[in-house]
Protein backbone atom coordinates (compact mmCIF):
# COMPACT_ATOMS: atom_id res chain seq x y z
CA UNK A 1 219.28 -86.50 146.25
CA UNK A 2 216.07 -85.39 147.87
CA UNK A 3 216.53 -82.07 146.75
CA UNK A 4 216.97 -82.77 143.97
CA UNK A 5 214.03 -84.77 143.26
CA UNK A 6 212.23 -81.37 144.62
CA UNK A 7 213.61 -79.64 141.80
CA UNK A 8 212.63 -82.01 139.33
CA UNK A 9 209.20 -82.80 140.40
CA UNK A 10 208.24 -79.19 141.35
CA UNK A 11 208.37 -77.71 138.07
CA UNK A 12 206.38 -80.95 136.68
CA UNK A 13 203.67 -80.16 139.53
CA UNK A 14 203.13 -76.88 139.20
CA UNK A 15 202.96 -77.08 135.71
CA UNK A 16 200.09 -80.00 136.38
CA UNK A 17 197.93 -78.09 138.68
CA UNK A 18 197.89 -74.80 136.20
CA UNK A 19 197.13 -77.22 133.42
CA UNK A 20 194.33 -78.35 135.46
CA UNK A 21 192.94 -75.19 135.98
CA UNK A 22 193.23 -74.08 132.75
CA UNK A 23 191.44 -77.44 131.92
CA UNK A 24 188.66 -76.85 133.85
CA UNK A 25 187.81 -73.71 133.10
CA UNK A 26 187.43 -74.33 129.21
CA UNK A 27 185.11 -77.29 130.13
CA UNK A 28 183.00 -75.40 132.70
CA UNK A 29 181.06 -74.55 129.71
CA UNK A 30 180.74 -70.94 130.07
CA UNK A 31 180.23 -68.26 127.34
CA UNK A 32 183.58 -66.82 126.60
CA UNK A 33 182.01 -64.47 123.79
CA UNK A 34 180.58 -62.09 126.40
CA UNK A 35 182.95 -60.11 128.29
CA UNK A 36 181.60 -58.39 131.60
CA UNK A 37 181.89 -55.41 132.34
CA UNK A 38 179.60 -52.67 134.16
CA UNK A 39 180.10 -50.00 131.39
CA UNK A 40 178.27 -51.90 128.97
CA UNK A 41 175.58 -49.55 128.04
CA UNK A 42 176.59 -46.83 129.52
CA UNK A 43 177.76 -43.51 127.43
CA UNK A 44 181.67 -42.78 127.12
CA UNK A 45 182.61 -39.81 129.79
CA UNK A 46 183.31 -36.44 128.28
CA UNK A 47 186.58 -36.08 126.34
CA UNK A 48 188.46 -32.85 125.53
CA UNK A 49 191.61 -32.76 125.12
CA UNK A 50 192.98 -29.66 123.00
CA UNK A 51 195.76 -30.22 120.49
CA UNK A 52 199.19 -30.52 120.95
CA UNK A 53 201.51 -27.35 120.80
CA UNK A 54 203.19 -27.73 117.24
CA UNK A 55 201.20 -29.99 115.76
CA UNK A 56 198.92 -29.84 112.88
CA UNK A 57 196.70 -33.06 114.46
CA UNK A 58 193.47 -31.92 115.78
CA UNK A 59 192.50 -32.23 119.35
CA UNK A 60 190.06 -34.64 120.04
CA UNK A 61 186.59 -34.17 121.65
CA UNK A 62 183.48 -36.13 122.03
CA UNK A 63 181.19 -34.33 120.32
CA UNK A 64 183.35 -35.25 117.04
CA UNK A 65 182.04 -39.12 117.81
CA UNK A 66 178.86 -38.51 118.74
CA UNK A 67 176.55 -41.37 117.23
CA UNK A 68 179.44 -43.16 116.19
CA UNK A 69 180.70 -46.42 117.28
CA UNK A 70 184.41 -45.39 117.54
CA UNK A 71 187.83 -47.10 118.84
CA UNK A 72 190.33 -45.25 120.50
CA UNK A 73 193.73 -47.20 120.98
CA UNK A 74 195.53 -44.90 124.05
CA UNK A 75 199.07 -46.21 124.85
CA UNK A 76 201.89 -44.43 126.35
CA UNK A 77 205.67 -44.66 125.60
CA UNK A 78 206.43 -47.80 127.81
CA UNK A 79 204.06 -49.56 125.69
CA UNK A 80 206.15 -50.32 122.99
């Protein structure tokens, strides 16, 4: 029987204590819109990566963003 109280009542307080933390952390009153990071403000390395062989998609190289605020979404086949 006391093991399997354990059972019962570990789930329940683990579930407690991360539901505490959570908790506290939205009421710490932080600013969640800011993210930070230490290459804010700092330019994007230098990309050039030629095309692939058989395609008709163009490589892609920074000096084709340049002055452009621009989003590049890189994933890799166990992404999906």
């Amino acid at each position: 029987p006391r093991t399997r109280r354990l059972f019962v009542l570990l789930p329940l307080l683990i579930f407690l204590g991360l539901a505490g933390l959570f908790l506290s952390q939205l009421l710490s009153g932080r600013d969640v819109s800011e993210v930070p990071s230490a290459l804010i403000g700092l330019p994007a390395p230098q990309t050039s990566l030629p095309p692939l062989e058989g395609s008709n998609l163009p490589g892609l190289y920074s000096k084709t963003f340049a002055g452009k605020v621009t989003l590049v979404n890189v994933f890799a086949s166990w992404c999906a």
